[in-house]
PDB file of N, CA and C in Angstrom:
ATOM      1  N   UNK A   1       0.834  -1.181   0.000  1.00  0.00           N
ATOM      2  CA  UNK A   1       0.000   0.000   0.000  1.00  0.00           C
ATOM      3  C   UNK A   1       0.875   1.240   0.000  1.00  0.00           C
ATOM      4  N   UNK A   2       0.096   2.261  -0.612  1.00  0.00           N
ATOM      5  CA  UNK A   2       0.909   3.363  -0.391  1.00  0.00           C
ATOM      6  C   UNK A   2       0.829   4.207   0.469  1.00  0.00           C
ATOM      7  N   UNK A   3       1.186   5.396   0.355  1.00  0.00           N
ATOM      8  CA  UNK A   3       1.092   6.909   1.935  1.00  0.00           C
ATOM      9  C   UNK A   3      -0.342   6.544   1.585  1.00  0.00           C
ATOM     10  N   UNK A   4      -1.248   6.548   3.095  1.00  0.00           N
ATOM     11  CA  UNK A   4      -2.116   6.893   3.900  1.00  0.00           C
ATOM     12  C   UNK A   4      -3.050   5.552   3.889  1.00  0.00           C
ATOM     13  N   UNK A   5      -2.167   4.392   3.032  1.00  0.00           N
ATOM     14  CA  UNK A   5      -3.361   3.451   2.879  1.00  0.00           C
ATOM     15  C   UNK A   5      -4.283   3.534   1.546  1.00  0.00           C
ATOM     16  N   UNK A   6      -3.319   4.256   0.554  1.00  0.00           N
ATOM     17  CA  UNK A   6      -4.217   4.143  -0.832  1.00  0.00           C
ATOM     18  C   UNK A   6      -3.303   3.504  -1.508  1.00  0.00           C
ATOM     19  N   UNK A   7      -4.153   2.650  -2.362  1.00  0.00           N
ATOM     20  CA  UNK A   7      -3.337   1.640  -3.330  1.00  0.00           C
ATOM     21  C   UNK A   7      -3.519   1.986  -4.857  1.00  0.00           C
ATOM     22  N   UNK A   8      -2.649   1.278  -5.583  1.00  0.00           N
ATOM     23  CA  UNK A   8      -3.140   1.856  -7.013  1.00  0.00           C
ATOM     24  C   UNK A   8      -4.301   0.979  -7.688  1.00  0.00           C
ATOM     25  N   UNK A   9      -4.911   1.596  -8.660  1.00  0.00           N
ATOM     26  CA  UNK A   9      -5.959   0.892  -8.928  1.00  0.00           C
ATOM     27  C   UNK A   9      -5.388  -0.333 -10.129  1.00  0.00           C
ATOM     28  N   UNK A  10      -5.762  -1.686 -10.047  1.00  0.00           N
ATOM     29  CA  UNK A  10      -5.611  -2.778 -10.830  1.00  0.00           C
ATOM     30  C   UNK A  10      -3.952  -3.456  -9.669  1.00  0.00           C
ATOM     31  N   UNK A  11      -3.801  -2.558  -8.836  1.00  0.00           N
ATOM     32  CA  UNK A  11      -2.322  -3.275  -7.915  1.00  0.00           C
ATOM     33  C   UNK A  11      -2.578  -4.769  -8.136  1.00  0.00           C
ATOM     34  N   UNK A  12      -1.898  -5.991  -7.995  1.00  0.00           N
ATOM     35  CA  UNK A  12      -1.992  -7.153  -8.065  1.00  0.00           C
ATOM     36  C   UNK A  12      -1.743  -6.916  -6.180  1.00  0.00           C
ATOM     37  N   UNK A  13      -2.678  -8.123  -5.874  1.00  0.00           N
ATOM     38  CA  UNK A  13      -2.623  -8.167  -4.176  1.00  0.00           C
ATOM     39  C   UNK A  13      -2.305 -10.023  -4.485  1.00  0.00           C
ATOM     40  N   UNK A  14      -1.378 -10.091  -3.463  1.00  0.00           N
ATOM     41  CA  UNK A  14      -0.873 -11.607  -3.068  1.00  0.00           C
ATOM     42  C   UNK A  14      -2.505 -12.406  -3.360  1.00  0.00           C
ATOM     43  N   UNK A  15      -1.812 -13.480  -3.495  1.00  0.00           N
ATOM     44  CA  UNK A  15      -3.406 -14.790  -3.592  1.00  0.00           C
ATOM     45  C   UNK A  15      -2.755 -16.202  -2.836  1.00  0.00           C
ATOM     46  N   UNK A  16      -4.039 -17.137  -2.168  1.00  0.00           N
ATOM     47  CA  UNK A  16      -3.874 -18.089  -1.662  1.00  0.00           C
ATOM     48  C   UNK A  16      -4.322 -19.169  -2.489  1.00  0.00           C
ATOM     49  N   UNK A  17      -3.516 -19.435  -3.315  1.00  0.00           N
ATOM     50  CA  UNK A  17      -4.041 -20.644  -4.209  1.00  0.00           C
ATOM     51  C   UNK A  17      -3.092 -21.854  -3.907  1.00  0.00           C
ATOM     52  N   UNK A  18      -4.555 -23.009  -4.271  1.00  0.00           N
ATOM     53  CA  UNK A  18      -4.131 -24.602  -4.139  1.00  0.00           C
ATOM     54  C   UNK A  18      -4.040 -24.783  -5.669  1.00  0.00           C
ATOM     55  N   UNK A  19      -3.261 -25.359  -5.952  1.00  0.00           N
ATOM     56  CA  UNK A  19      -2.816 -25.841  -7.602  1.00  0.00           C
ATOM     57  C   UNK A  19      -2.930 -27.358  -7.733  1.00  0.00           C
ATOM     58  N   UNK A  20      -3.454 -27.999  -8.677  1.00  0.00           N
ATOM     59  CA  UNK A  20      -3.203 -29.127  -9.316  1.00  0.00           C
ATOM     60  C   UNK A  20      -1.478 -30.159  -9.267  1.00  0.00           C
ATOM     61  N   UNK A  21      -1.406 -31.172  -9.913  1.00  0.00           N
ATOM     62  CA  UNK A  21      -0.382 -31.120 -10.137  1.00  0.00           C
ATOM     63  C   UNK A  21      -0.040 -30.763 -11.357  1.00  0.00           C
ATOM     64  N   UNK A  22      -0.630 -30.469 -12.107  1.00  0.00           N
ATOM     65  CA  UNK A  22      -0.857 -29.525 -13.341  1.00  0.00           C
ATOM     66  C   UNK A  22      -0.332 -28.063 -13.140  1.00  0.00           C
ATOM     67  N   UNK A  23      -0.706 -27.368 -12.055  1.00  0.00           N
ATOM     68  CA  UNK A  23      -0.514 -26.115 -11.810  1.00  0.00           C
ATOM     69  C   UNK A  23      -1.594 -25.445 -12.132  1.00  0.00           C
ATOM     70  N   UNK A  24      -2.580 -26.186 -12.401  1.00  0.00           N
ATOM     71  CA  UNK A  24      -3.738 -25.686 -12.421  1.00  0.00           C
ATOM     72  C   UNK A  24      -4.379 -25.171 -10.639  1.00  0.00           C
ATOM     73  N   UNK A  25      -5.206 -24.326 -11.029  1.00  0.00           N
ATOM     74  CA  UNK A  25      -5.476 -23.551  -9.729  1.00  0.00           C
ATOM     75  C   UNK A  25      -6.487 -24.252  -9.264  1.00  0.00           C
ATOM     76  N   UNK A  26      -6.867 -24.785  -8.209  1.00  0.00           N
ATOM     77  CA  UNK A  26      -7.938 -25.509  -8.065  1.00  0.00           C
ATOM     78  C   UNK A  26      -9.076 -24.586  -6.990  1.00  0.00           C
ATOM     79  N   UNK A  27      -8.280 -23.961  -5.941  1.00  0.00           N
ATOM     80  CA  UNK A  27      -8.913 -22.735  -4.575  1.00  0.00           C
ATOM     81  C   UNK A  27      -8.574 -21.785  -4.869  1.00  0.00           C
ATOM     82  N   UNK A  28      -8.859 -20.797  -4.688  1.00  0.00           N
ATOM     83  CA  UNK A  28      -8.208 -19.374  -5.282  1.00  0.00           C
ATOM     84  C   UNK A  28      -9.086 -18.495  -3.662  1.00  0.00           C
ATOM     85  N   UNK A  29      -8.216 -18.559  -2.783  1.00  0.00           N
ATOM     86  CA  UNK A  29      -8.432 -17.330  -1.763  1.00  0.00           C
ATOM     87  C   UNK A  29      -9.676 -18.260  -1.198  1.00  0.00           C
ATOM     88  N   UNK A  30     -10.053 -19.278  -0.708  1.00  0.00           N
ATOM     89  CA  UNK A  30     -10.423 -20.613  -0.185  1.00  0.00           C
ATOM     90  C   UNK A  30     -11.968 -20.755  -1.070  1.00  0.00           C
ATOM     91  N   UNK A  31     -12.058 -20.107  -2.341  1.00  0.00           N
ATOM     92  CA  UNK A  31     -13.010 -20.148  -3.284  1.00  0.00           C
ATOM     93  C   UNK A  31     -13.017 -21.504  -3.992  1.00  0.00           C
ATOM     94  N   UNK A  32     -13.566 -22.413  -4.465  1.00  0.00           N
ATOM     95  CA  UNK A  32     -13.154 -23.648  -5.357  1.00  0.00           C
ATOM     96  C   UNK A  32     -13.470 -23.520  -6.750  1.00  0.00           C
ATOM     97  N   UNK A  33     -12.443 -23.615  -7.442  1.00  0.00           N
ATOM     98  CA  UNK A  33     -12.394 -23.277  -8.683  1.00  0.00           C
ATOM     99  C   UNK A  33     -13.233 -23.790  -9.705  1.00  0.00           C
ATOM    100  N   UNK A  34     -14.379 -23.120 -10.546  1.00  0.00           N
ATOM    101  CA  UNK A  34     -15.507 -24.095 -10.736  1.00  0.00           C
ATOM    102  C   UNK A  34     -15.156 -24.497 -12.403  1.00  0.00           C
ATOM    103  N   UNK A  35     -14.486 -22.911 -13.146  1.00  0.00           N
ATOM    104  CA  UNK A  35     -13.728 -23.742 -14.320  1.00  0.00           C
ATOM    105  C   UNK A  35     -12.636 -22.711 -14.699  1.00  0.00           C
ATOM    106  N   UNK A  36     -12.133 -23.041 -15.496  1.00  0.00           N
ATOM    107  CA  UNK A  36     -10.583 -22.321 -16.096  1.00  0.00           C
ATOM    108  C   UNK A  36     -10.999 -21.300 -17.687  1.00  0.00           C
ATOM    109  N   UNK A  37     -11.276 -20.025 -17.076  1.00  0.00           N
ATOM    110  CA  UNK A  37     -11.350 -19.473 -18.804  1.00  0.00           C
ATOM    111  C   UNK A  37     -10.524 -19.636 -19.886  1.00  0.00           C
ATOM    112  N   UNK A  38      -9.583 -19.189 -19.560  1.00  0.00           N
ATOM    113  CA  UNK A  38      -8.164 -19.201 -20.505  1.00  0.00           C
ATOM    114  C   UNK A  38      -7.207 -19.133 -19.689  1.00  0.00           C
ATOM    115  N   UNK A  39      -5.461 -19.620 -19.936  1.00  0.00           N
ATOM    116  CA  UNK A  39      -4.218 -19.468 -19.738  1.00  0.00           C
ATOM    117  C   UNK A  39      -3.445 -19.161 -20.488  1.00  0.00           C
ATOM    118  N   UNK A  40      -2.889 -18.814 -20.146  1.00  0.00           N
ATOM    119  CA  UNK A  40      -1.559 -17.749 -20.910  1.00  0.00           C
ATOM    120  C   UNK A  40      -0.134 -17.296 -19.807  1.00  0.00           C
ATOM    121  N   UNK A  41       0.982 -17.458 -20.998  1.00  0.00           N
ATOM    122  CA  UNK A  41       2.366 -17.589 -20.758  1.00  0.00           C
ATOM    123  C   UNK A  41       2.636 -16.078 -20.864  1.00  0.00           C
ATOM    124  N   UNK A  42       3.042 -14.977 -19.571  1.00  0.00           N
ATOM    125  CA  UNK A  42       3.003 -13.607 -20.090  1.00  0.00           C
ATOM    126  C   UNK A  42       4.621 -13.473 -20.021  1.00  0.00           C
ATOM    127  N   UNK A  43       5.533 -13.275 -20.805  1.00  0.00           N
ATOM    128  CA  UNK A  43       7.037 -13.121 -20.864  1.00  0.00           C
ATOM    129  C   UNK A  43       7.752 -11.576 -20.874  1.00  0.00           C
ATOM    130  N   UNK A  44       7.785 -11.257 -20.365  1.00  0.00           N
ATOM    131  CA  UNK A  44       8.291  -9.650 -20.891  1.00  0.00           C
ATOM    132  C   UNK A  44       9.569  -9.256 -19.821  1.00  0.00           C
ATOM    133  N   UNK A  45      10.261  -8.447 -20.464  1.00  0.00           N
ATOM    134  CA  UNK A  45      11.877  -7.625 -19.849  1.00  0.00           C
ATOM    135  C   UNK A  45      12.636  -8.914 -19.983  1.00  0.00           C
ATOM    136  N   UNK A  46      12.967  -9.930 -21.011  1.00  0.00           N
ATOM    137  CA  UNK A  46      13.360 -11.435 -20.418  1.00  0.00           C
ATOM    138  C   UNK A  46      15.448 -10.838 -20.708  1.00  0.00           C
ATOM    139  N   UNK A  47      15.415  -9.340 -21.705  1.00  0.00           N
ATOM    140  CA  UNK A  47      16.537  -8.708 -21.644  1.00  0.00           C
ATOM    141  C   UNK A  47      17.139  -8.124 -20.439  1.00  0.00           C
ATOM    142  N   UNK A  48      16.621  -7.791 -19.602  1.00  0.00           N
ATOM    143  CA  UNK A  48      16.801  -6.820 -18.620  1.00  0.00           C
ATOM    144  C   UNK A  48      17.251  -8.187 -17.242  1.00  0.00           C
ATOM    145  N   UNK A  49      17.699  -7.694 -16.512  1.00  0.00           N
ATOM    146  CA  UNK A  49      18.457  -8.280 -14.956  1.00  0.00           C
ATOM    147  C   UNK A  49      16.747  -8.564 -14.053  1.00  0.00           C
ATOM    148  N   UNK A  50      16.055  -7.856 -14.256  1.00  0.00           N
ATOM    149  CA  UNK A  50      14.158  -8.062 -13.861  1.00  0.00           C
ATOM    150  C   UNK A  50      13.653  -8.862 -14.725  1.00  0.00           C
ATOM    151  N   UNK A  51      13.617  -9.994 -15.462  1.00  0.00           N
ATOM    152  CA  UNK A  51      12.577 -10.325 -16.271  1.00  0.00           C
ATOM    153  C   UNK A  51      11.314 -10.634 -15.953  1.00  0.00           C
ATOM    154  N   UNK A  52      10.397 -10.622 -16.515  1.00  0.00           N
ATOM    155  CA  UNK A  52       8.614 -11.207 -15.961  1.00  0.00           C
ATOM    156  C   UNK A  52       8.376 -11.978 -16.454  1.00  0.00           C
ATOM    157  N   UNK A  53       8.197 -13.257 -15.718  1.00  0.00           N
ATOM    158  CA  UNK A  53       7.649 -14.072 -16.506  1.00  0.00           C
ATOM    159  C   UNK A  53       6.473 -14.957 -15.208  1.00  0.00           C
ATOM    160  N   UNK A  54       4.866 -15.147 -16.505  1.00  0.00           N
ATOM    161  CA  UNK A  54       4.540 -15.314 -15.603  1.00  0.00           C
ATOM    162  C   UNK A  54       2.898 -16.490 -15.773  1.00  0.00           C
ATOM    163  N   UNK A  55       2.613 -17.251 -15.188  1.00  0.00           N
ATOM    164  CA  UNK A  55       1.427 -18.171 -15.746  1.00  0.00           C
ATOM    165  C   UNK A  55       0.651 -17.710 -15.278  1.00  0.00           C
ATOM    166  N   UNK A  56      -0.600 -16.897 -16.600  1.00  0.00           N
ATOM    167  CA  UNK A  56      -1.794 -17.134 -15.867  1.00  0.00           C
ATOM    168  C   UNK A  56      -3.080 -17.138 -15.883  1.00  0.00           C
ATOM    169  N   UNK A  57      -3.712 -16.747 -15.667  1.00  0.00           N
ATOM    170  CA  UNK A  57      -4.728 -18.013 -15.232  1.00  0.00           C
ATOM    171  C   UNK A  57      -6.536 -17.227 -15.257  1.00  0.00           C
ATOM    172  N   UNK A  58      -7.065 -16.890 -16.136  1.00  0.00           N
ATOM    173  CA  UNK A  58      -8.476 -16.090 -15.602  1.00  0.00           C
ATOM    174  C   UNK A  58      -9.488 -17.430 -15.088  1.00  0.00           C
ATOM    175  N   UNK A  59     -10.550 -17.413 -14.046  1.00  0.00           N
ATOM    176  CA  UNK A  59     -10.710 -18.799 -13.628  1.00  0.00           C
ATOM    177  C   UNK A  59     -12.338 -18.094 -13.180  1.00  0.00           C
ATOM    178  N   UNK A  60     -13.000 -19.231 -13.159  1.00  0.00           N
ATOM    179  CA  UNK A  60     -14.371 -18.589 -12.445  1.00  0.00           C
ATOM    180  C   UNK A  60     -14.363 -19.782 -10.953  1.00  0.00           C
ATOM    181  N   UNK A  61     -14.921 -18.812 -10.132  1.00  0.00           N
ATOM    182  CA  UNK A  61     -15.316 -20.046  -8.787  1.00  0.00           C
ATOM    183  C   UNK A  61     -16.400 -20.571  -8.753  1.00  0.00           C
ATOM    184  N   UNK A  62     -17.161 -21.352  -8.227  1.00  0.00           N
ATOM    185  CA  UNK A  62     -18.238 -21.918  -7.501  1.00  0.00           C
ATOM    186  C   UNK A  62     -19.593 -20.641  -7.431  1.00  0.00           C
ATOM    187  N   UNK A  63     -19.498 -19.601  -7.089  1.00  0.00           N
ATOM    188  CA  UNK A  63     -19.956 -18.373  -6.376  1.00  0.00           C
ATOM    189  C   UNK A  63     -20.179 -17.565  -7.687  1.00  0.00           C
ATOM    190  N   UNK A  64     -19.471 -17.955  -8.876  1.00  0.00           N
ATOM    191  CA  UNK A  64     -19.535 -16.892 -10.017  1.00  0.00           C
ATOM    192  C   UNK A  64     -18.128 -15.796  -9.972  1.00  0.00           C
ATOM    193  N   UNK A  65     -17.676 -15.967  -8.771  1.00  0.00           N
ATOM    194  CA  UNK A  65     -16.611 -14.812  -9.441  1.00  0.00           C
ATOM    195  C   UNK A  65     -15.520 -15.265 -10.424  1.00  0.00           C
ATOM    196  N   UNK A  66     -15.207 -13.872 -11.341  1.00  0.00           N
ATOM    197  CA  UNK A  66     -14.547 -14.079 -12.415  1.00  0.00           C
ATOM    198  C   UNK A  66     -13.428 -13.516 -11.353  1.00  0.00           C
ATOM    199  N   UNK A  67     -12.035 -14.206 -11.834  1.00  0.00           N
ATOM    200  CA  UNK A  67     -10.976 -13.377 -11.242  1.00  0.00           C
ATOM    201  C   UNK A  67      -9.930 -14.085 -11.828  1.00  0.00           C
ATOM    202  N   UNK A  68      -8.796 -13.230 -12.005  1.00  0.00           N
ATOM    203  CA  UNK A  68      -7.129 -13.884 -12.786  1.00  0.00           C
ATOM    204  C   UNK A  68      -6.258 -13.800 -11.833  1.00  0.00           C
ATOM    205  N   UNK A  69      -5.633 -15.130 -11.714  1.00  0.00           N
ATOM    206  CA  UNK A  69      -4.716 -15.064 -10.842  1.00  0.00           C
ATOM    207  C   UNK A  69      -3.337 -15.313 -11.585  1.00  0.00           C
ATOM    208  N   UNK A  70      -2.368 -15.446 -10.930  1.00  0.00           N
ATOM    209  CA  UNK A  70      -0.552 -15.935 -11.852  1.00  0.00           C
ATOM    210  C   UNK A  70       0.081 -16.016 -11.075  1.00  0.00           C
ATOM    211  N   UNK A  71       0.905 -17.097 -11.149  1.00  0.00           N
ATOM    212  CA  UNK A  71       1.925 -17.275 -10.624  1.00  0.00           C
ATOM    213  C   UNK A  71       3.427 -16.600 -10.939  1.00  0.00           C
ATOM    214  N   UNK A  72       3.992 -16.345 -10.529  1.00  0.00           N
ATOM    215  CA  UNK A  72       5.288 -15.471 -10.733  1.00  0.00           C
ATOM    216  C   UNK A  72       6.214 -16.666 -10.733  1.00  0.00           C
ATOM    217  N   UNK A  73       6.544 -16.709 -11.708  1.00  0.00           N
ATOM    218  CA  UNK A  73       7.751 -18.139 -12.486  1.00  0.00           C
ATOM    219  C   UNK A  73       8.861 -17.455 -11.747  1.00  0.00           C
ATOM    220  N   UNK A  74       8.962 -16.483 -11.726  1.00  0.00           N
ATOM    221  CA  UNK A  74      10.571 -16.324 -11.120  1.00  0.00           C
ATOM    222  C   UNK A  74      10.859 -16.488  -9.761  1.00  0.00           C
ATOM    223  N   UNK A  75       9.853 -15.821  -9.231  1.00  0.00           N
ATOM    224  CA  UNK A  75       9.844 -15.840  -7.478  1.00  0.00           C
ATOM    225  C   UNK A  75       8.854 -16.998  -7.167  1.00  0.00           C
ATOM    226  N   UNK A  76       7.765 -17.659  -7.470  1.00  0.00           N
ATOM    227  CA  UNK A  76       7.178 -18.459  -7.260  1.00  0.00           C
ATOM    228  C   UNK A  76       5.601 -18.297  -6.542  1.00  0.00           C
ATOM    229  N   UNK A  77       5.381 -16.731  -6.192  1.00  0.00           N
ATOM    230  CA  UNK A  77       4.851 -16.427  -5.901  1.00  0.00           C
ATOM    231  C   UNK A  77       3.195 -16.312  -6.284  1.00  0.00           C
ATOM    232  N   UNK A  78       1.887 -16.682  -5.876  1.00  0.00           N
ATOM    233  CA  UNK A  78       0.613 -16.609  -6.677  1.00  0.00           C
ATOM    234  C   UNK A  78      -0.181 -14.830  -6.217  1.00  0.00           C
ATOM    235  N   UNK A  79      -0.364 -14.278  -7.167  1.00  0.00           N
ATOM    236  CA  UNK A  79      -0.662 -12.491  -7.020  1.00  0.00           C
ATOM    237  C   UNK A  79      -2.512 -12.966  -8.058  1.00  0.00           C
ATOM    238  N   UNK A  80      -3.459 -12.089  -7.484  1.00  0.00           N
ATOM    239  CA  UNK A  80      -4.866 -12.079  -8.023  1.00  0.00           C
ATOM    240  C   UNK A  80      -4.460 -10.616  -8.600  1.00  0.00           C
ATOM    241  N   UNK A  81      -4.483 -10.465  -9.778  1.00  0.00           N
ATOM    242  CA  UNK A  81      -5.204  -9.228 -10.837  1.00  0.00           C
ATOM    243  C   UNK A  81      -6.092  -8.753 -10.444  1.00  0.00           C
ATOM    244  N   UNK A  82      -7.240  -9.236 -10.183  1.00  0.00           N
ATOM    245  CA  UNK A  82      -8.841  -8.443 -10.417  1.00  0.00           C
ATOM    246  C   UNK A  82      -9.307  -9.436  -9.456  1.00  0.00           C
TER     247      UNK A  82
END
């Protein structure tokens, strides 16, 4: 977050996801994943000492929410988009 507790809008906030052995997302933030929209390989700066690289994932739950999550290939980390 930033000064006073405002964040930017679209910030990626950490996520609690259970994965497949696929790496498929199965819980997303203790939601159960009801199906997988699309995936996609996002690669970018792979020149630079930072590269991004990253799987991921738009998914619907049980409940109807639409939400994209990814995993961060470099750090290993799972971050929700939206």
């Amino acid at each position: 977050m930033g000064e006073g507790g405002l964040r930017r809008l679209g910030e990626p906030r950490p996520a609690d996801v259970r994965a497949g052995p696929d790496g498929r997302p199965r819980v997303v933030d203790g939601q159960v994943v009801d199906a997988v929209v699309a995936t996609w390989l996002l690669e970018d700066r792979w020149w630079t000492d930072a590269p991004l690289r990253r799987r991921m994932w738009e998914v619907v739950t049980v409940r109807g929410r639409v939400t994209v999550v990814y995993r961060d290939l470099v750090g290993g980390r799972w971050w929700r988009s939206r």
